[in-house]
N, C-alpha and C. Protein backbone atom coordinates (compact mmCIF):
# COMPACT_ATOMS: atom_id res chain seq x y z
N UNK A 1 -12.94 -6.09 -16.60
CA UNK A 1 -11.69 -6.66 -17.11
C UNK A 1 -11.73 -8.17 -16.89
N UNK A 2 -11.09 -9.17 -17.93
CA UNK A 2 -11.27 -10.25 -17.38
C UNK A 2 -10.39 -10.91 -17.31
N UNK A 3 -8.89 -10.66 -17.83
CA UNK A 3 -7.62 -10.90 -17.23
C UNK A 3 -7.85 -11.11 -15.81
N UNK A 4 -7.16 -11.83 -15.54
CA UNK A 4 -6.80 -12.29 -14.00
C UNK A 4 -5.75 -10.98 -13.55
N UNK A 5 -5.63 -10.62 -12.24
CA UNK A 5 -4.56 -9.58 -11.97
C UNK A 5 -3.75 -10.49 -10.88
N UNK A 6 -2.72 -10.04 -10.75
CA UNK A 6 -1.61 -10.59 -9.88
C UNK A 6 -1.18 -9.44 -9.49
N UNK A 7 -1.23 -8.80 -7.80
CA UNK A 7 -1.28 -8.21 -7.34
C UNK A 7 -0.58 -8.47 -5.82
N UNK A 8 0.75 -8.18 -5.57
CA UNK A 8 1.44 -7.72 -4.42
C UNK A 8 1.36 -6.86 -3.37
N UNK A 9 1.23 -7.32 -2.61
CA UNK A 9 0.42 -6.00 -1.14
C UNK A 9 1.58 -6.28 -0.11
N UNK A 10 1.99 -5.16 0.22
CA UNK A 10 3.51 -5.06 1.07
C UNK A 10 3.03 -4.06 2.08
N UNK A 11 2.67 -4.64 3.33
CA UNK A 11 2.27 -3.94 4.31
C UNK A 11 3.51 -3.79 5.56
N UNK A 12 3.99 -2.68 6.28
CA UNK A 12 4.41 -2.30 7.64
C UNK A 12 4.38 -3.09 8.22
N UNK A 13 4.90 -3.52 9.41
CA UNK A 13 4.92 -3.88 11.03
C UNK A 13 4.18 -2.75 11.43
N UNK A 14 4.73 -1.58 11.58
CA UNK A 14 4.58 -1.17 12.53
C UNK A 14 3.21 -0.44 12.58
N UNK A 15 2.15 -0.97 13.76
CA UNK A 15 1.35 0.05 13.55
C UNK A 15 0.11 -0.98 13.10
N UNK A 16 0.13 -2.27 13.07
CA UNK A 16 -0.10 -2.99 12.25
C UNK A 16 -1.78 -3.49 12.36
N UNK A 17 -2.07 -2.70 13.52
CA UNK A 17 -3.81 -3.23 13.80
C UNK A 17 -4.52 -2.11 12.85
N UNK A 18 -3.98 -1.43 12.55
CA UNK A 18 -4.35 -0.22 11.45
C UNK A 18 -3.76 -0.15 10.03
N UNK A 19 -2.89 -0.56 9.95
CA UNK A 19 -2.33 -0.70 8.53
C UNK A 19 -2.98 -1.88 7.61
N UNK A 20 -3.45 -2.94 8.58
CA UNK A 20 -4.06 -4.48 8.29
C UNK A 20 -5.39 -3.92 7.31
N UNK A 21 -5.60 -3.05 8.04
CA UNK A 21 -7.01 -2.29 7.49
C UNK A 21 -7.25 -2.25 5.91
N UNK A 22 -5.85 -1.42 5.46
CA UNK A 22 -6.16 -1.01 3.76
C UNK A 22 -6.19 -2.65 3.04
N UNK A 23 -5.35 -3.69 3.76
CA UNK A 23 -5.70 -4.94 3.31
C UNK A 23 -6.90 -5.49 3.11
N UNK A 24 -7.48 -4.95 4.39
CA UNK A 24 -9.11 -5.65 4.01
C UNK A 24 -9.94 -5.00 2.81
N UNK A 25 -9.81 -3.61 3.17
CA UNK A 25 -10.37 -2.80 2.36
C UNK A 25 -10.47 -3.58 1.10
N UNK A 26 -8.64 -3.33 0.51
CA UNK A 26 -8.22 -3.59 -0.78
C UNK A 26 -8.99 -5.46 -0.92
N UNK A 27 -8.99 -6.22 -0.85
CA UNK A 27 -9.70 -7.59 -0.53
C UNK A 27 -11.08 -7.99 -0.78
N UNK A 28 -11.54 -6.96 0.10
CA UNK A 28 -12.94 -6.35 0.11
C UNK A 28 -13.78 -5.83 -1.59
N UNK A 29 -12.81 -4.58 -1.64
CA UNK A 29 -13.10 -4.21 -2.69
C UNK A 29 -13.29 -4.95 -4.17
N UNK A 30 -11.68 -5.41 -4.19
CA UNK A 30 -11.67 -6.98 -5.29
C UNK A 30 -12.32 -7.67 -5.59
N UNK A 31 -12.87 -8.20 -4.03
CA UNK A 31 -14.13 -9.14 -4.43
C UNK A 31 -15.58 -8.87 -4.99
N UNK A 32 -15.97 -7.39 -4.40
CA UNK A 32 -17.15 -7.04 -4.92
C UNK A 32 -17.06 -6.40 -6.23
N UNK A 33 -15.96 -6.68 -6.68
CA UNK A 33 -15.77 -6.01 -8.36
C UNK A 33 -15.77 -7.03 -8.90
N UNK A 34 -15.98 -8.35 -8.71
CA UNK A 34 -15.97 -9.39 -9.85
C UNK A 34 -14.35 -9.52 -10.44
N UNK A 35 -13.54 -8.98 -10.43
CA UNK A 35 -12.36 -8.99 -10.67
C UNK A 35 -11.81 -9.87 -10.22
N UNK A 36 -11.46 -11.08 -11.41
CA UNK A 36 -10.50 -11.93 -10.90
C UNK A 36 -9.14 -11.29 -10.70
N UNK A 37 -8.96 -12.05 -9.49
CA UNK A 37 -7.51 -11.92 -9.03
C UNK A 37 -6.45 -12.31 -7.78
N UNK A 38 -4.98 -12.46 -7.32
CA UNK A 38 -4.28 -13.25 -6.75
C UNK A 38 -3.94 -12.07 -6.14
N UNK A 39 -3.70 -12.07 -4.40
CA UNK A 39 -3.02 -11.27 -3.87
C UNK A 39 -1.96 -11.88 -3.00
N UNK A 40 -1.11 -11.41 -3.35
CA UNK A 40 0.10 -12.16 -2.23
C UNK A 40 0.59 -10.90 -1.46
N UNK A 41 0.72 -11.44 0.07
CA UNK A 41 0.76 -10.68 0.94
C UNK A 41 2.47 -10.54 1.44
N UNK A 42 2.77 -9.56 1.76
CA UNK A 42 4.29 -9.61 2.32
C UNK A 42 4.78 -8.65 3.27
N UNK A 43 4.84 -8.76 4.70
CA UNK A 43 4.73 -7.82 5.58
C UNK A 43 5.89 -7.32 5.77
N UNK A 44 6.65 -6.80 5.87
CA UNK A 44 8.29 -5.73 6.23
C UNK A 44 7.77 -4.95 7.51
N UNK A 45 9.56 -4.76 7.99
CA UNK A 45 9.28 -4.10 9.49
C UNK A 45 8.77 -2.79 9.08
N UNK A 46 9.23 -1.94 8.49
CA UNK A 46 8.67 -0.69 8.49
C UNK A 46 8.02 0.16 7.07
N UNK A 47 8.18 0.96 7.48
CA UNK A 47 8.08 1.72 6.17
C UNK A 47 8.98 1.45 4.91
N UNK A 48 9.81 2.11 5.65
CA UNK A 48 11.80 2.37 5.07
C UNK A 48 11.87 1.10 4.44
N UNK A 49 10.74 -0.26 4.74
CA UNK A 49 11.48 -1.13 3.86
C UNK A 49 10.87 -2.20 2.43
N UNK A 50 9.74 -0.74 2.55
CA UNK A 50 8.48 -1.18 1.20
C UNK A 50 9.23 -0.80 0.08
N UNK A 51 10.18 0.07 -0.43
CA UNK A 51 10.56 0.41 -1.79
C UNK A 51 11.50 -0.75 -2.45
N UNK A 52 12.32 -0.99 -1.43
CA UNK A 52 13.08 -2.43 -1.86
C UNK A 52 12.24 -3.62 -2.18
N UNK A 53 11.30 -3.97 -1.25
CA UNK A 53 10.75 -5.19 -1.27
C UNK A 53 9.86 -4.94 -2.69
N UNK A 54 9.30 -3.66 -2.70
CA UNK A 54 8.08 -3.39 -4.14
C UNK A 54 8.88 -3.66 -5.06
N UNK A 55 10.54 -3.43 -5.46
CA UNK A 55 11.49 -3.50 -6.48
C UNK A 55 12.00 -4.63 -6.77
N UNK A 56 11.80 -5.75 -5.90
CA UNK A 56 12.09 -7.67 -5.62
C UNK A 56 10.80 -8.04 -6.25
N UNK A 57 9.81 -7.15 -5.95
CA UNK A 57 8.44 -8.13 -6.35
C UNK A 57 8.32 -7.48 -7.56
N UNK A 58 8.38 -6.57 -8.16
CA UNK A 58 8.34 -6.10 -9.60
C UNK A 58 8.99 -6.96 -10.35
N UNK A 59 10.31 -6.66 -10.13
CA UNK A 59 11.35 -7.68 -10.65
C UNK A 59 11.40 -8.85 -10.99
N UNK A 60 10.33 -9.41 -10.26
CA UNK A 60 10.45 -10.75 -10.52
C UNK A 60 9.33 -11.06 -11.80
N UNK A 61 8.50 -10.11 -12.54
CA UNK A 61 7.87 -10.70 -13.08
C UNK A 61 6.46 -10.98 -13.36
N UNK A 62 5.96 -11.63 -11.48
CA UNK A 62 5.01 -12.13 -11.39
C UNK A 62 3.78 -10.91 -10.97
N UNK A 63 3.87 -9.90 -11.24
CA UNK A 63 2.49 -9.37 -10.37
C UNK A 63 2.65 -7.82 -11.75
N UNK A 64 0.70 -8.09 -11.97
CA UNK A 64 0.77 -6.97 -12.22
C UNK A 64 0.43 -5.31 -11.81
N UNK A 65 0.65 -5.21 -10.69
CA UNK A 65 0.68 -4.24 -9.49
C UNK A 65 1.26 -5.00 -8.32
N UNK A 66 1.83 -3.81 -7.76
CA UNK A 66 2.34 -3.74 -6.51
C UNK A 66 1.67 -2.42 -5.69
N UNK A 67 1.17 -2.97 -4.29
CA UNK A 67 0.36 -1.78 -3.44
C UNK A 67 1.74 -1.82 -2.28
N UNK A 68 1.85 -0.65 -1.55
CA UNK A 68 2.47 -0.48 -0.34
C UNK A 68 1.94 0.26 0.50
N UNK A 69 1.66 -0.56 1.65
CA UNK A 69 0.72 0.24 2.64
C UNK A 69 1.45 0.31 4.29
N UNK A 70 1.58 1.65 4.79
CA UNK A 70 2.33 2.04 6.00
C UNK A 70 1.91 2.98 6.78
N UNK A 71 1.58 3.25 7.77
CA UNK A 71 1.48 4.10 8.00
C UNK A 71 2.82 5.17 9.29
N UNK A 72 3.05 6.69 8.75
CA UNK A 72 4.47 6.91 9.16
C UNK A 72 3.76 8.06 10.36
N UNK A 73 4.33 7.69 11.66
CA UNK A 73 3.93 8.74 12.24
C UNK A 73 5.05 9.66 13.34
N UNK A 74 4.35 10.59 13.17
CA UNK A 74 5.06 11.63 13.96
C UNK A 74 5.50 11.43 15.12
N UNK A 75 6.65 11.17 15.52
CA UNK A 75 6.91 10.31 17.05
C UNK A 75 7.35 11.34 18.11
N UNK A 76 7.11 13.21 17.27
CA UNK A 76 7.78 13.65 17.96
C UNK A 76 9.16 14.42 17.71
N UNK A 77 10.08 13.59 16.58
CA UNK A 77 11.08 14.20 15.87
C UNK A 77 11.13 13.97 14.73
N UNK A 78 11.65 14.71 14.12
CA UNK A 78 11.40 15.66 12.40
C UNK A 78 11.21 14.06 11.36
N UNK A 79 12.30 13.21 12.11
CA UNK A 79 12.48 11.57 11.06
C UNK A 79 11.10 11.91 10.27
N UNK A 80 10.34 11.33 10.46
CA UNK A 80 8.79 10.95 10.01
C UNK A 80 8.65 11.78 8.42
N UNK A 81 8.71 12.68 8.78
CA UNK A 81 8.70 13.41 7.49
C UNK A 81 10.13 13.42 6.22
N UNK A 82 11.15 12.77 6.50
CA UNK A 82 12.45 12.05 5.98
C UNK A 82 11.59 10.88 5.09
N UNK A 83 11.53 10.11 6.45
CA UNK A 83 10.92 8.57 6.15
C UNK A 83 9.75 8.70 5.14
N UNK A 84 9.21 9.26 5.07
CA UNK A 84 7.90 9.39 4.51
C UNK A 84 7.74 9.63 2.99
N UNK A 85 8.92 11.30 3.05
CA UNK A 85 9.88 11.13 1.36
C UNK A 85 10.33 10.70 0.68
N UNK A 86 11.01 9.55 1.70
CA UNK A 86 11.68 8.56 0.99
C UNK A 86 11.50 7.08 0.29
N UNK A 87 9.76 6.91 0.67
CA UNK A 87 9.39 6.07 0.75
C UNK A 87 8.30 6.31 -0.50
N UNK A 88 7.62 7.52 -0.65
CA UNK A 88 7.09 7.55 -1.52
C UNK A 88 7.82 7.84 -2.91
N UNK A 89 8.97 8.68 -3.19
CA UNK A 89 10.01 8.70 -3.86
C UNK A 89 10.37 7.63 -4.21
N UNK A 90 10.84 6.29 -3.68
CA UNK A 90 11.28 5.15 -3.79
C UNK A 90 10.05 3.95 -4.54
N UNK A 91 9.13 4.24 -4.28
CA UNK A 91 7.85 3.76 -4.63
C UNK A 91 7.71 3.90 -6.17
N UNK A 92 7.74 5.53 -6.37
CA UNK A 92 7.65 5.97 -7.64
C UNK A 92 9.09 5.56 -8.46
N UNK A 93 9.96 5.49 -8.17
CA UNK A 93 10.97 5.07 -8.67
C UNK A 93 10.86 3.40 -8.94
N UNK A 94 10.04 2.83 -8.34
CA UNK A 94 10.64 1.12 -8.68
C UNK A 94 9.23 0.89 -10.06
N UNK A 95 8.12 1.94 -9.74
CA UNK A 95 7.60 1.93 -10.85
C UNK A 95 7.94 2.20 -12.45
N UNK A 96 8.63 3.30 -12.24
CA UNK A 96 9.22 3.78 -13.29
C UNK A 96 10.57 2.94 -13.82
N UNK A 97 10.83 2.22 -13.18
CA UNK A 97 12.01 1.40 -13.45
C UNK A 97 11.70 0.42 -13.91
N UNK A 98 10.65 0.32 -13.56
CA UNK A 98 10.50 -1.66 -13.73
C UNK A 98 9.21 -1.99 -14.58
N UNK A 99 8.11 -0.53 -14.89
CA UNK A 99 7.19 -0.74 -15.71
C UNK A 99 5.79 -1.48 -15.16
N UNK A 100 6.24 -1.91 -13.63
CA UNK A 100 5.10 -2.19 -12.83
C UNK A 100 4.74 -1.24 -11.70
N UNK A 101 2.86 -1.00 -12.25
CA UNK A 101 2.72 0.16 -11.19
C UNK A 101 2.46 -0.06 -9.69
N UNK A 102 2.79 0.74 -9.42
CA UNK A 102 3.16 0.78 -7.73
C UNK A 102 2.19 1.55 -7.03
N UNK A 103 1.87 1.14 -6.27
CA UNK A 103 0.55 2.17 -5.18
C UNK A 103 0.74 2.81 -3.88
N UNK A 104 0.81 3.13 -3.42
CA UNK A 104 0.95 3.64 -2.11
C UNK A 104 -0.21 4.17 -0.96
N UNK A 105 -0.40 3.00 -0.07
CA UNK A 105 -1.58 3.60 0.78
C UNK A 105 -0.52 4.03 2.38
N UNK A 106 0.42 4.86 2.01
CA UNK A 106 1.12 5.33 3.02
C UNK A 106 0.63 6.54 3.58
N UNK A 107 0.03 6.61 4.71
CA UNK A 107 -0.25 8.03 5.28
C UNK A 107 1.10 8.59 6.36
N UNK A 108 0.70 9.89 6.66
CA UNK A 108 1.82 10.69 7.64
C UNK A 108 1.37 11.54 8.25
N UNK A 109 0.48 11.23 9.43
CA UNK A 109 -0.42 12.22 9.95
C UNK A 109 0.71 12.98 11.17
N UNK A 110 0.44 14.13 11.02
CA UNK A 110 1.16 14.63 11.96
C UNK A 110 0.22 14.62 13.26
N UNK A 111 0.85 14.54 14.31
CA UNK A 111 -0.04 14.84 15.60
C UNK A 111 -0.58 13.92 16.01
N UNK A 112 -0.03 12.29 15.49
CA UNK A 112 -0.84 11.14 15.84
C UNK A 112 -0.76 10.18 17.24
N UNK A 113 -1.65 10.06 17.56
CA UNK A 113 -1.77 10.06 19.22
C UNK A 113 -2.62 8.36 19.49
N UNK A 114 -1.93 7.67 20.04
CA UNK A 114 -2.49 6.12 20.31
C UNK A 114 -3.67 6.57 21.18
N UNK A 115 -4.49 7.34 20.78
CA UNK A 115 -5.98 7.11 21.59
C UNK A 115 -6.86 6.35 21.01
N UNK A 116 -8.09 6.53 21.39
CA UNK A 116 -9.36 5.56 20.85
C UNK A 116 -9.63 6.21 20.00
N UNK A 117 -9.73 7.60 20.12
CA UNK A 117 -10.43 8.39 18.93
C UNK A 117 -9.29 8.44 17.31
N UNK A 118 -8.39 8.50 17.77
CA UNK A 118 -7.26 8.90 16.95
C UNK A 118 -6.98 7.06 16.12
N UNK A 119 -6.97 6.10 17.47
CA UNK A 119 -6.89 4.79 16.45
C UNK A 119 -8.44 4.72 15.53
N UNK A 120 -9.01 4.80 16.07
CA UNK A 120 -10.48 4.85 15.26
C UNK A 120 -10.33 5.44 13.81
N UNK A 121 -10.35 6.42 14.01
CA UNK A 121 -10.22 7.45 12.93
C UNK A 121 -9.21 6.74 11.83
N UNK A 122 -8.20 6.39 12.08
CA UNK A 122 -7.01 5.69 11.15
C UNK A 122 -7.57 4.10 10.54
N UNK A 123 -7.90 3.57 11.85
CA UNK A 123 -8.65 2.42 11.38
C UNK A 123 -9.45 2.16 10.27
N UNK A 124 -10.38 3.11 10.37
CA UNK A 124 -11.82 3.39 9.20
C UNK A 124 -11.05 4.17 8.01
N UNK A 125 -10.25 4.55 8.43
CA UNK A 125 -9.34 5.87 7.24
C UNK A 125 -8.30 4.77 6.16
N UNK A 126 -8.09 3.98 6.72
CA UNK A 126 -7.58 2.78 5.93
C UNK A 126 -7.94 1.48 5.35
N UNK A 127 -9.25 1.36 5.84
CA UNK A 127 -10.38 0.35 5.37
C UNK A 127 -10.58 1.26 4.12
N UNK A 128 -10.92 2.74 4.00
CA UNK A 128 -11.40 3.05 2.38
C UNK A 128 -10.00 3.06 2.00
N UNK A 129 -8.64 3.22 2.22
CA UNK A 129 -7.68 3.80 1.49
C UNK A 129 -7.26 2.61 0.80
N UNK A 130 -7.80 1.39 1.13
CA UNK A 130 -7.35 -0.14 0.98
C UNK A 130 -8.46 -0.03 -0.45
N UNK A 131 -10.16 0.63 -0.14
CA UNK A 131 -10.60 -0.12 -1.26
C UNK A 131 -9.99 0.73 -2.39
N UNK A 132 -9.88 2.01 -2.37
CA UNK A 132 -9.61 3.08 -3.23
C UNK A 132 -8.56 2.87 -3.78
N UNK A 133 -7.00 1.72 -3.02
CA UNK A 133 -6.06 1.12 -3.95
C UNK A 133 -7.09 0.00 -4.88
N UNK A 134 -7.67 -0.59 -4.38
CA UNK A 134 -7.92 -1.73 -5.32
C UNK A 134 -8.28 -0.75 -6.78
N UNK A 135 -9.30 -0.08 -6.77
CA UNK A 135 -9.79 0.63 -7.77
C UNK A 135 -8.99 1.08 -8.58
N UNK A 136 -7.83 1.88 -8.20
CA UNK A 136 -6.67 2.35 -8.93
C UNK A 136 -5.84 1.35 -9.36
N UNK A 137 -6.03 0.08 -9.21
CA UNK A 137 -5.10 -0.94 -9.57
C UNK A 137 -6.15 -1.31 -10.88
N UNK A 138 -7.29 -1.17 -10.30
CA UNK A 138 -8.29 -2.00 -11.53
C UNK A 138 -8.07 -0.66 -13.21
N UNK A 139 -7.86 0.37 -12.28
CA UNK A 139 -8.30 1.32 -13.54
C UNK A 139 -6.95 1.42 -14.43
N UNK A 140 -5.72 1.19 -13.72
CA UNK A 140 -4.52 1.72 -14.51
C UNK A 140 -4.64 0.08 -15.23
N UNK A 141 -4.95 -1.00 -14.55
CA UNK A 141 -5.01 -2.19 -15.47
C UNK A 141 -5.51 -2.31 -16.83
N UNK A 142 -6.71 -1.47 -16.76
CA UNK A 142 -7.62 -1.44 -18.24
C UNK A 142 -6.58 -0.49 -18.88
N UNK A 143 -6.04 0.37 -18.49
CA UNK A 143 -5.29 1.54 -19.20
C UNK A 143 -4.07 0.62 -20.31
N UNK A 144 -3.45 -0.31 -19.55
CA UNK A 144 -2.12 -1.11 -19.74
C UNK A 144 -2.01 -1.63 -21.32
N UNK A 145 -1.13 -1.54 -21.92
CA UNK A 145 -1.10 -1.57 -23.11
C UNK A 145 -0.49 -3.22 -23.65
């Protein structure tokens, strides 16, 4: 493709030595595709507050994708799986509204545990989920009418 892409990446607080990850990924990936393109970065406290911000940055115009990357975890009480609905629901909705597609590298692992093995695992699990958005941004781009 040789359009330039303008591309919005709306990453979590929380959680954030692992969520940083699908950024690189996605970054990573971009670059070794020859794909020109602009990423502007925009961090929010949580999850709960990527569907609004993806619906400000649609809105405005300037990007043609928007990625949202979070990761929601099980703290223990039921929330997580609320939060998690609502976020991908909301995602799909600012797409469908606004005609700019929206991505989601939000995971919801149940059973997630601040160890070494468990941050590890998420770490590396979001370095590909980062490049695997870029790709899906590149492919629905060629699709775009």
């Amino acid at each position: 493709m040789s359009k330039q892409l303008h591309v919005a990446f709306i990453k979590a607080g929380w959680h954030s030595d692992i969520v940083d990850q699908s950024l690189i990924g996605f970054k990573q990936d971009m670059e070794t595709s020859g794909q020109s393109h602009t990423i502007h970065v925009v961090t929010v406290p949580g999850a709960f507050e990527m569907p609004l911000q993806a619906k400000r940055l649609a809105d405005s115009g300037k990007y043609d994708a928007v990625v949202a990357a979070a990761l929601v975890v099980d703290g223990g009480i039921y929330r997580h799986d609320f939060v998690a609905q609502a976020v991908v629901e909301g995602l799909m909705r600012v797409q469908l509204d606004t005609n700019v597609p929206t991505f989601s590298v939000s995971l919801t692992p149940h059973h997630f545990h601040s160890t070494p093995d468990h941050e590890k695992f998420y770490f590396e699990h979001f370095l590909k989920k980062g490049a695997e958005a870029a790709r899906a941004v590149r492919a629905i781009a060629e699709l775009a009418v």
